[in-house]
N, C-alpha and C. Protein backbone atom coordinates (compact mmCIF):
# COMPACT_ATOMS: atom_id res chain seq x y z
N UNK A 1 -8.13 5.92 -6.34
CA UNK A 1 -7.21 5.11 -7.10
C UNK A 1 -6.50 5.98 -8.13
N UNK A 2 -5.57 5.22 -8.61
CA UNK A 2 -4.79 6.03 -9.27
C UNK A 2 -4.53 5.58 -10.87
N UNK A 3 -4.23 5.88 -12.03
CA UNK A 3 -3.65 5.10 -13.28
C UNK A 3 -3.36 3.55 -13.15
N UNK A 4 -2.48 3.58 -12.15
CA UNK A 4 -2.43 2.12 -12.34
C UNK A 4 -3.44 1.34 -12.21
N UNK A 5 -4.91 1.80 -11.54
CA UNK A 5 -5.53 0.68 -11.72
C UNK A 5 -5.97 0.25 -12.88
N UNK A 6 -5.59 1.29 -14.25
CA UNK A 6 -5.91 1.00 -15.49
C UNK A 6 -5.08 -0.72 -15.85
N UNK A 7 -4.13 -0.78 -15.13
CA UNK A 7 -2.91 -1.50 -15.86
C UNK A 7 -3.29 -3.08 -15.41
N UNK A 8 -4.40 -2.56 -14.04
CA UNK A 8 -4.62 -4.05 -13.40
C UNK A 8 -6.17 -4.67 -14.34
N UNK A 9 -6.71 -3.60 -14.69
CA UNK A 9 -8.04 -3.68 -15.47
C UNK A 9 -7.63 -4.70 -16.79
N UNK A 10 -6.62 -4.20 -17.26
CA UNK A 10 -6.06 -4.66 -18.58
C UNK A 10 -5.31 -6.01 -18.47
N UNK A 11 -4.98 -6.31 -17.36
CA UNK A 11 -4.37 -7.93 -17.35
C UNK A 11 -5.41 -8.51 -16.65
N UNK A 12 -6.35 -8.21 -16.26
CA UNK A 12 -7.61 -8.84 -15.52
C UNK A 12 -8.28 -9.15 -16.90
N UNK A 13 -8.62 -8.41 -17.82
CA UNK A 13 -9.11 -8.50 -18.87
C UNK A 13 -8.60 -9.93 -20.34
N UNK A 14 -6.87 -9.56 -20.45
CA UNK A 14 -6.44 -10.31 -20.62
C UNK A 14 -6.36 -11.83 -20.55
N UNK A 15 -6.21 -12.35 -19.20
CA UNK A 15 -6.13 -13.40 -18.61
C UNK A 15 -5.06 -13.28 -17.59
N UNK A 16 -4.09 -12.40 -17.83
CA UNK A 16 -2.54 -12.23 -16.86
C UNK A 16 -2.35 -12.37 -15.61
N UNK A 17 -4.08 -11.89 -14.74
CA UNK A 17 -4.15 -12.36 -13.68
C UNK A 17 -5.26 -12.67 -13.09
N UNK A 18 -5.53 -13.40 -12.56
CA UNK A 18 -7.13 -13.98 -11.63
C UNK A 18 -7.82 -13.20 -10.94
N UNK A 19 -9.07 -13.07 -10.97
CA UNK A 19 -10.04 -12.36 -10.40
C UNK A 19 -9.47 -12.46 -9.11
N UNK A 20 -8.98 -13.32 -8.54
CA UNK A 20 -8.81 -13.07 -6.42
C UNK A 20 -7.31 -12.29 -6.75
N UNK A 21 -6.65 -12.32 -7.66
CA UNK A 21 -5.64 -11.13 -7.47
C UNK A 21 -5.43 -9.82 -7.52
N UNK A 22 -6.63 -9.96 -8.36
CA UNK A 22 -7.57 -8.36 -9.15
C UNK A 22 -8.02 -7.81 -7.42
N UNK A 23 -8.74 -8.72 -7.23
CA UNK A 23 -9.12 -8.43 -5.65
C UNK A 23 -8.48 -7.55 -4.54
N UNK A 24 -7.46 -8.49 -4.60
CA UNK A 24 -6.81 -7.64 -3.90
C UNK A 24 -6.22 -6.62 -3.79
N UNK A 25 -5.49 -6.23 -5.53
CA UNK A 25 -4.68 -5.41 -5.51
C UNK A 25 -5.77 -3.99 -5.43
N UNK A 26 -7.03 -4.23 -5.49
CA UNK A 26 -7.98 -3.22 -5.85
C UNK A 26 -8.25 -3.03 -4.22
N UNK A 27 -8.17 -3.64 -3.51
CA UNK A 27 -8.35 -3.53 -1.62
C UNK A 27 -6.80 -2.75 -1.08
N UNK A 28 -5.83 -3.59 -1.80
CA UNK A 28 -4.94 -2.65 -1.48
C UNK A 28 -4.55 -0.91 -1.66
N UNK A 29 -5.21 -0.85 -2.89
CA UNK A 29 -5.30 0.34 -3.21
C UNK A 29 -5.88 1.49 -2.62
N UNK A 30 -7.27 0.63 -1.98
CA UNK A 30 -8.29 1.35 -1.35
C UNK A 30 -7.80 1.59 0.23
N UNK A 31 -6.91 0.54 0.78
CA UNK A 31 -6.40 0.76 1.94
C UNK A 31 -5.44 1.95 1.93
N UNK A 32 -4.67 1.92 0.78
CA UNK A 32 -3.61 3.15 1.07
C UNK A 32 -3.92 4.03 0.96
N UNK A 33 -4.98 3.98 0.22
CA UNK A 33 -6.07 5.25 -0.19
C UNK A 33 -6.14 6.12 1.07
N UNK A 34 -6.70 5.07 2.54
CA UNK A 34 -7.37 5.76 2.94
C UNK A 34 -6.61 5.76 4.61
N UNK A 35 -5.38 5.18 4.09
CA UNK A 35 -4.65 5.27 5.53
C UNK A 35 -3.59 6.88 5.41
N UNK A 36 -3.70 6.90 3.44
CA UNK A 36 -2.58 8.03 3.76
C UNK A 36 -2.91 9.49 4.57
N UNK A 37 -3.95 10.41 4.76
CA UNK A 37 -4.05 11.36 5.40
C UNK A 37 -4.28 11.22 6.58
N UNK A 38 -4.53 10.22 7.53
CA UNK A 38 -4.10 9.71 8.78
C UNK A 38 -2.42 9.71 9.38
N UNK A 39 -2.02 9.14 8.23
CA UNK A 39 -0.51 8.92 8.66
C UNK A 39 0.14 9.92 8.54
N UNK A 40 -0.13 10.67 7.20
CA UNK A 40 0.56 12.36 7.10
C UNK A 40 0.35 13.10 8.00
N UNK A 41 -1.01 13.11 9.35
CA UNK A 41 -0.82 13.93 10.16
C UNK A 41 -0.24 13.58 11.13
N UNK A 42 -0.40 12.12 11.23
CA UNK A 42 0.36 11.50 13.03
C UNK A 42 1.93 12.00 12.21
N UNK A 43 2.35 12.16 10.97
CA UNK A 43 4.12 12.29 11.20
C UNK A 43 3.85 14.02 11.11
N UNK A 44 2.70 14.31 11.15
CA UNK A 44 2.76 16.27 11.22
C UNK A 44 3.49 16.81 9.67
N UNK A 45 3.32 15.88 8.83
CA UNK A 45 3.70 16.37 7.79
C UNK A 45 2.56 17.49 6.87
N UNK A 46 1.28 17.25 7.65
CA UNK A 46 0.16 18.24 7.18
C UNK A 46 -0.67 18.55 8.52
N UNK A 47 -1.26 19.84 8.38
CA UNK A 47 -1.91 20.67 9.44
C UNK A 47 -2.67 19.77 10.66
N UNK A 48 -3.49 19.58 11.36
CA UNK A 48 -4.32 18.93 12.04
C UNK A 48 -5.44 19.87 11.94
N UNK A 49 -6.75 19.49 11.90
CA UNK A 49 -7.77 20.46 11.63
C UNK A 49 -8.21 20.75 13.32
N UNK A 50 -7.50 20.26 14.10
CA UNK A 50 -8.57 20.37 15.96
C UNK A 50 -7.09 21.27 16.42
């Protein structure tokens, strides 16, 4: 994750937004997390290790 999840911590905290929105945006995060070095190699924008 990155800084911003500071920003979601702080309106979760607040009241600004609901625990099932907190949710998600914290799943989303973790998805892009972990789709980006997959996708950087299928476009060959980084090495392939095989």
């Amino acid at each position: 994750m990155n800084a911003r999840g500071v920003t979601e911590i702080v309106a979760l905290g607040t009241g600004v937004i609901s625990p099932g929105t907190f949710t998600v945006l914290v799943l989303m995060a973790l998805i892009a997390t972990m789709m980006t070095v997959p996708l950087l190699r299928r476009l060959e924008l980084i090495p392939s290790n095989t």
